[in-house]
Protein backbone atom coordinates (compact mmCIF):
# COMPACT_ATOMS: atom_id res chain seq x y z
CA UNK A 1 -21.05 39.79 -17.97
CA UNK A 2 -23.97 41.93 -19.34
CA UNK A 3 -23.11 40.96 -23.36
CA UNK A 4 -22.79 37.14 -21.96
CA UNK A 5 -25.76 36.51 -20.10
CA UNK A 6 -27.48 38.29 -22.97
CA UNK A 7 -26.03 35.80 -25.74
CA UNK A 8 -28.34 32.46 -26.68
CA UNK A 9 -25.19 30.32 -25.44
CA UNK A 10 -23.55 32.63 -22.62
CA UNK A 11 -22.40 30.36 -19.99
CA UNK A 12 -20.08 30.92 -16.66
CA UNK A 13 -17.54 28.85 -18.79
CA UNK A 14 -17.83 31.34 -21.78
CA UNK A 15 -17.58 34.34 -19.33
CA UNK A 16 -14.39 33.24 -17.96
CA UNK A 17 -12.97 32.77 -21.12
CA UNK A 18 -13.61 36.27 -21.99
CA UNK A 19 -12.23 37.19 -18.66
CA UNK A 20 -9.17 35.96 -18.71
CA UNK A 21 -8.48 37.24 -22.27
CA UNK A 22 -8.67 41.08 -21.18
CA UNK A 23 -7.29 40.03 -17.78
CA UNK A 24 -5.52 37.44 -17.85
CA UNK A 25 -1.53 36.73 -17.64
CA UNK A 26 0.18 36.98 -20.43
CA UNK A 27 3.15 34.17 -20.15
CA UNK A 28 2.10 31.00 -17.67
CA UNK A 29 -0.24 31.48 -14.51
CA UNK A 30 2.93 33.18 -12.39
CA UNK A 31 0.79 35.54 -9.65
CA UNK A 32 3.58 37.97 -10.33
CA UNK A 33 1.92 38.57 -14.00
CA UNK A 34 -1.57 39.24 -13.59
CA UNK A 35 -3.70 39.62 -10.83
CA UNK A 36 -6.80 37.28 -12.13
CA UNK A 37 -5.46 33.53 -12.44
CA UNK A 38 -7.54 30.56 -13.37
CA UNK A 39 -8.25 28.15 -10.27
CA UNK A 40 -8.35 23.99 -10.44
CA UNK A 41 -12.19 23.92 -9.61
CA UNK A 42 -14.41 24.40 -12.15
CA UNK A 43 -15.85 28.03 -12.27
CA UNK A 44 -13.51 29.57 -10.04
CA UNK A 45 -11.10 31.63 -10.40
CA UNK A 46 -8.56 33.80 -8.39
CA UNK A 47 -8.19 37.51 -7.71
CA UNK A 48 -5.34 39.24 -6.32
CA UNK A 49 -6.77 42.01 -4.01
CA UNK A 50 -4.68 44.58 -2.19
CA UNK A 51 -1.78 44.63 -5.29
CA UNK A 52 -1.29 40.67 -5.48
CA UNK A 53 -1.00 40.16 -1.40
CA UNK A 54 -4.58 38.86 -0.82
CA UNK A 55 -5.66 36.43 -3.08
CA UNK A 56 -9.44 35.33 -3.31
CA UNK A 57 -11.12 32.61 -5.34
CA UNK A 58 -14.26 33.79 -6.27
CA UNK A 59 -16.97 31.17 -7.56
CA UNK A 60 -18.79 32.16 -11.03
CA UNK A 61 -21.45 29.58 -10.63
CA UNK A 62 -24.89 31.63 -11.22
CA UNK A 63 -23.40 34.89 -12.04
CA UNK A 64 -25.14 35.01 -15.42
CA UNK A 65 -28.28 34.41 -13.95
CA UNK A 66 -27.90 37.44 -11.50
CA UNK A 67 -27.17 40.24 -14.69
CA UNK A 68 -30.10 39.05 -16.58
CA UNK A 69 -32.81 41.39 -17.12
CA UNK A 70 -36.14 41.08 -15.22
CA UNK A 71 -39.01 42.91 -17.50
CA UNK A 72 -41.10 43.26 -13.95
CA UNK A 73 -38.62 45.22 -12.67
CA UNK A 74 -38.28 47.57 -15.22
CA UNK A 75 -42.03 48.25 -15.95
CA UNK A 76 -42.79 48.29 -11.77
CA UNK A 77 -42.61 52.19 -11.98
CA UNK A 78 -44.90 52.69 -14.84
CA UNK A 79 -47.13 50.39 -13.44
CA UNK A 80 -47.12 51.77 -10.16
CA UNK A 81 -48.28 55.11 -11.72
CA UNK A 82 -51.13 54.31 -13.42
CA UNK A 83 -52.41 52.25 -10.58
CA UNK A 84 -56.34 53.50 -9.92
CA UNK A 85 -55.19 53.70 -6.37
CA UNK A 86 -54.30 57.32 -4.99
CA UNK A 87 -51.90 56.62 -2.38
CA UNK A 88 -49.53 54.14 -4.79
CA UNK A 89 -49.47 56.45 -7.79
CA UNK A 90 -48.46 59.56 -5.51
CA UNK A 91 -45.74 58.23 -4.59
CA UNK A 92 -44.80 57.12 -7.76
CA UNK A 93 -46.06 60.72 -9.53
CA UNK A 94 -42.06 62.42 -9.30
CA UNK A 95 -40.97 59.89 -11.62
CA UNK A 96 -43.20 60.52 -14.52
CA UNK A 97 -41.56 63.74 -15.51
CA UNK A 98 -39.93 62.20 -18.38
CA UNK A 99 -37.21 59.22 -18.73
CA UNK A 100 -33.53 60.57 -19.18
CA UNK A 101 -30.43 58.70 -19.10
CA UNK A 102 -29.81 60.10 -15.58
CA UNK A 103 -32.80 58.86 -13.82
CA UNK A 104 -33.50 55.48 -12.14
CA UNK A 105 -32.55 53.85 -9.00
CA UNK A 106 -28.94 54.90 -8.89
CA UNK A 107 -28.10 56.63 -5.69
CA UNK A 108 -26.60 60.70 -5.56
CA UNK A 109 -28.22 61.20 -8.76
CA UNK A 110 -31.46 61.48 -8.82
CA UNK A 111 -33.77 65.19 -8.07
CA UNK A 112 -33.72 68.16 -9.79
CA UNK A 113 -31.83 70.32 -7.02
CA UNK A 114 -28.70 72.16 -7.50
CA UNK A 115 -26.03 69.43 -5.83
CA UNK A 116 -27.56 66.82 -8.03
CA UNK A 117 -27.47 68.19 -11.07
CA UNK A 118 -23.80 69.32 -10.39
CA UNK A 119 -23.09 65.61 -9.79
CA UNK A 120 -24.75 64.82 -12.93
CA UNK A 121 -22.63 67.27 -14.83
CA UNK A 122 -19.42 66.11 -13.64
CA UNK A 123 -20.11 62.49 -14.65
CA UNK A 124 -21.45 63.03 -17.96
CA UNK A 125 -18.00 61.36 -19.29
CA UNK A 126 -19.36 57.81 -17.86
CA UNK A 127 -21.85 57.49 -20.69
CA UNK A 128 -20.16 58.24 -23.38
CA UNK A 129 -19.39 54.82 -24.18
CA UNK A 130 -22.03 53.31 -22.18
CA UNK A 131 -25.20 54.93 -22.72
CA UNK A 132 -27.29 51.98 -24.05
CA UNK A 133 -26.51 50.24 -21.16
CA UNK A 134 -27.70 53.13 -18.73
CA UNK A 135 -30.29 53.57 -20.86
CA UNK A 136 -31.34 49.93 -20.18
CA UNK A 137 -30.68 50.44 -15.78
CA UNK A 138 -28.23 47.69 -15.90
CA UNK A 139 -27.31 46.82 -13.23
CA UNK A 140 -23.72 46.95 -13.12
CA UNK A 141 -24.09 50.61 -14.81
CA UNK A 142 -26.04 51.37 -11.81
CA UNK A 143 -22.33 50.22 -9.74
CA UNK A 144 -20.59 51.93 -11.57
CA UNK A 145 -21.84 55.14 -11.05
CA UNK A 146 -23.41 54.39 -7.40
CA UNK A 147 -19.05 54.33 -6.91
CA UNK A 148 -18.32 57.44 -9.43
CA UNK A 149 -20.65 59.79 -7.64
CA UNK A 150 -19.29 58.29 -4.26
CA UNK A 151 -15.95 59.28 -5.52
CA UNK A 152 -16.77 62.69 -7.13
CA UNK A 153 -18.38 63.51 -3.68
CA UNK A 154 -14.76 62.60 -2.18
CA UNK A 155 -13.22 64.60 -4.45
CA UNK A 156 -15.10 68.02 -3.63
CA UNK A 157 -14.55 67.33 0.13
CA UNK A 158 -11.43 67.48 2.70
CA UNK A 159 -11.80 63.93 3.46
CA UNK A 160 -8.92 62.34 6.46
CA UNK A 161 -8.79 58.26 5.90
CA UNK A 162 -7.69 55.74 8.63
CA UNK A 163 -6.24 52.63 7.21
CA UNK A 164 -7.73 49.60 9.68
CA UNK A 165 -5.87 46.85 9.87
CA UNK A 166 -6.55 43.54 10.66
CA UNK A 167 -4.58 41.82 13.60
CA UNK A 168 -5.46 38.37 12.88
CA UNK A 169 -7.50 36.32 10.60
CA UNK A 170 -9.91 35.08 13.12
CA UNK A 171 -10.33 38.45 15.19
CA UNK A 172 -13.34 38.72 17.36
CA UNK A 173 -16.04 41.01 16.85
CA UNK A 174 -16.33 44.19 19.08
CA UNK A 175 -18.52 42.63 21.97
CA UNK A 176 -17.41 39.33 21.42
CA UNK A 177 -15.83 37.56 24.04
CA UNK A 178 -12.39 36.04 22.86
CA UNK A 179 -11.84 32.24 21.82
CA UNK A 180 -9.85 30.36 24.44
CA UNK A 181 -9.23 26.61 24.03
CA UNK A 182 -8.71 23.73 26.40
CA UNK A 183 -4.78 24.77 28.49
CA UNK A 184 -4.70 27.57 26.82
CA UNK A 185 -4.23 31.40 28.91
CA UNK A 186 -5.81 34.46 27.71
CA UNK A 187 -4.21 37.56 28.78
CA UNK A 188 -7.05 40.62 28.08
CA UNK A 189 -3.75 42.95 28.33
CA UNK A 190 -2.25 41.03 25.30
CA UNK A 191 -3.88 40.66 21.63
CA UNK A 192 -2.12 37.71 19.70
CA UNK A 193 -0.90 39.48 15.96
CA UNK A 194 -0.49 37.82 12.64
CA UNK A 195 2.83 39.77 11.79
CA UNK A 196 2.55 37.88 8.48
CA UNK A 197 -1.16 38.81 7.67
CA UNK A 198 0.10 42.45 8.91
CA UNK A 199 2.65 42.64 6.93
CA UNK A 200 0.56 41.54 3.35
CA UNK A 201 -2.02 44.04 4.52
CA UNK A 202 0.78 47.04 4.87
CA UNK A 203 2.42 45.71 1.79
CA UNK A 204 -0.78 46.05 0.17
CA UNK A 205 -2.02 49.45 1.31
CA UNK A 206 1.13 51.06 0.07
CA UNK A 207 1.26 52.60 3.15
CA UNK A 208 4.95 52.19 4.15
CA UNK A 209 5.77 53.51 0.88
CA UNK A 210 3.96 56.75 1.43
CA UNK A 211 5.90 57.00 4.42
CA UNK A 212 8.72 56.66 2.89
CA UNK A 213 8.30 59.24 0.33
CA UNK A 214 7.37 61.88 2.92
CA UNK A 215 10.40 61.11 5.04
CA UNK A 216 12.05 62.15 1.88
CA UNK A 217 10.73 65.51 2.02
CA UNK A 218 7.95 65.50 -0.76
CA UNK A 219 4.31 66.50 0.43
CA UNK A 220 0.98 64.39 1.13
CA UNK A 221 -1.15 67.45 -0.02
CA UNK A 222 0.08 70.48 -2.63
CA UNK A 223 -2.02 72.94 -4.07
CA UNK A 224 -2.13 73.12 -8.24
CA UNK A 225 -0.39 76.54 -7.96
CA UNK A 226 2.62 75.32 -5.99
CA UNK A 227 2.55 71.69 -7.76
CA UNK A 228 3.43 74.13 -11.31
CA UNK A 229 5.58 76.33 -9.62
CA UNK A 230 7.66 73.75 -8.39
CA UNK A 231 7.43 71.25 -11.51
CA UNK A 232 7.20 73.53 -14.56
CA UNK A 233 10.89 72.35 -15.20
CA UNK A 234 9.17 69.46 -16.70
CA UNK A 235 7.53 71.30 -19.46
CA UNK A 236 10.05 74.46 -20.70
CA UNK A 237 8.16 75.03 -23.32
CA UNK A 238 5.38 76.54 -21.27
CA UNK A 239 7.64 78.56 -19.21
CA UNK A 240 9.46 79.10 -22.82
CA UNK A 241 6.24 80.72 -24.31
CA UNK A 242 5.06 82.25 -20.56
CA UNK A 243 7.32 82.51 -18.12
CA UNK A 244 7.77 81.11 -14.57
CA UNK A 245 5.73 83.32 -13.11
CA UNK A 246 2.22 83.76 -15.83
CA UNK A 247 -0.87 83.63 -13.91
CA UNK A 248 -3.79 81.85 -15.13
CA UNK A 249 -7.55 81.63 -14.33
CA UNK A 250 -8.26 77.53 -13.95
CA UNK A 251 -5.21 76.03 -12.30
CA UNK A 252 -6.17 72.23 -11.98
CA UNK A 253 -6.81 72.49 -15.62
CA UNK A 254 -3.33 74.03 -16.70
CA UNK A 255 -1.54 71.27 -14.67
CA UNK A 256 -3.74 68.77 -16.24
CA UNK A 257 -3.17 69.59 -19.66
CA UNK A 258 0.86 70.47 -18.79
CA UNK A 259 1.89 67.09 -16.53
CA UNK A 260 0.22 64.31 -18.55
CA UNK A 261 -0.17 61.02 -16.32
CA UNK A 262 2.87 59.04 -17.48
CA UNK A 263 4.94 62.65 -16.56
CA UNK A 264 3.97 62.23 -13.04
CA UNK A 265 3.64 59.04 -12.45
């Protein structure tokens, strides 16, 4: 969207095009496919949330005008700081310490102390192929890594998450008082479900699946050290050149390097 709404003849049409190219199906529009399929309005198109069970149409009208670049934006800071009045350029006096790629407006990553410069570290990867575009404090960049640092934060923490459901597709606020028509009896004991919507949204989480697979006996959560003790069978020629029972120093990174994706998956 950036490399589009910087072009002399980028358009919403143009964008799509592009879109559907990298993301588009590959034989017919059949939602079992693709997940992005082209809609009958002009503009729009449709994306299949949740796996393919909660389809959106999105409209693209204006997009292009939201990634431009706004100069005033960019040069508010430095303006800021040189301003003749004490109060405005003390507040803006932290940020004239030097541009790096790492600074701006993008949240978790900004300071000098210890936790954000870990965070920093970790995510170095990200710029590899996008640096002139952080460089720049695009705004989609700035997503990107607002979610990547919200994600490495996950990571380093023992998080628990509670899948919410939705009962029905017009459910009432908390504090709301319930929608009763004309003949119609409300029992405050009773909620009215969508089985169908519940069923897309359970379909869609995965959740029955994972279920499923612990019924079966495998684990939600395994340490690196048991996950190669009880999978080096995959990969004899580790145990071949070590043994069953070698110890090493970094065990995320020996399981890493020993169960490549497409192995576990």
């Amino acid at each position: 969207m950036e490399e589009e709404a910087l072009q002399p003849g980028g358009s919403e049409d143009t964008l799509l095009e592009r879109l559907f190219s990298y993301y588009g199906p590959d034989q017919g529009d059949n939602k079992g496919h693709a997940l992005l399929l082209k809609s009958d309005k002009p503009h729009h198109f449709l994306l299949g949330h949740s796996h393919g069970t909660d389809w959106v149409e999105y409209d693209a009208q204006g997009w292009l005008n939201h990634a431009k670049q706004n100069p005033a934006s960019q040069n508010a800071a430095t303006l800021l700081q040189d301003s003749q009045k004490k109060n405005i350029s003390s507040l803006f006096s932290s940020r004239s310490g030097g541009p790096t790629v790492l600074s701006g407006s993008i949240a978790g990553l900004e300071g000098g102390s210890q936790l954000a410069l870990r965070r920093a570290t970790s995510m170095r990867k990200t710029f590899t192929t996008g640096m002139a575009a952080v460089k720049k404090k695009s705004l989609c960049i700035q997503i990107k890594l607002q979610v990547d640092a919200l994600l490495d934060t996950v990571r380093r923490s023992r998080v628990h998450f509670v899948h919410c459901l939705l009962p029905k597709a017009d459910a009432v606020g908390v504090g709301m008082e319930p929608r009763v028509t004309h003949g119609e009896s409300c029992d405050s004991g009773l909620m009215q479900l969508d089985v169908g919507l519940l069923r897309a949204q359970l379909r869609g989480s995965k959740l029955i699946d994972a279920l499923r697979i612990y019924r079966q006996g495998y684990p939600d959560h395994m340490v690196f050290s048991e996950f190669r003790r009880r999978f080096d069978v995959l990969v004899p020629h580790l145990t071949k050149k070590h043994g069953r029972n070698y110890m090493v120093t970094d065990e995320k990174r020996v399981s890493v390097e020993a169960f490549p994706a497409r192995m576990i998956i």
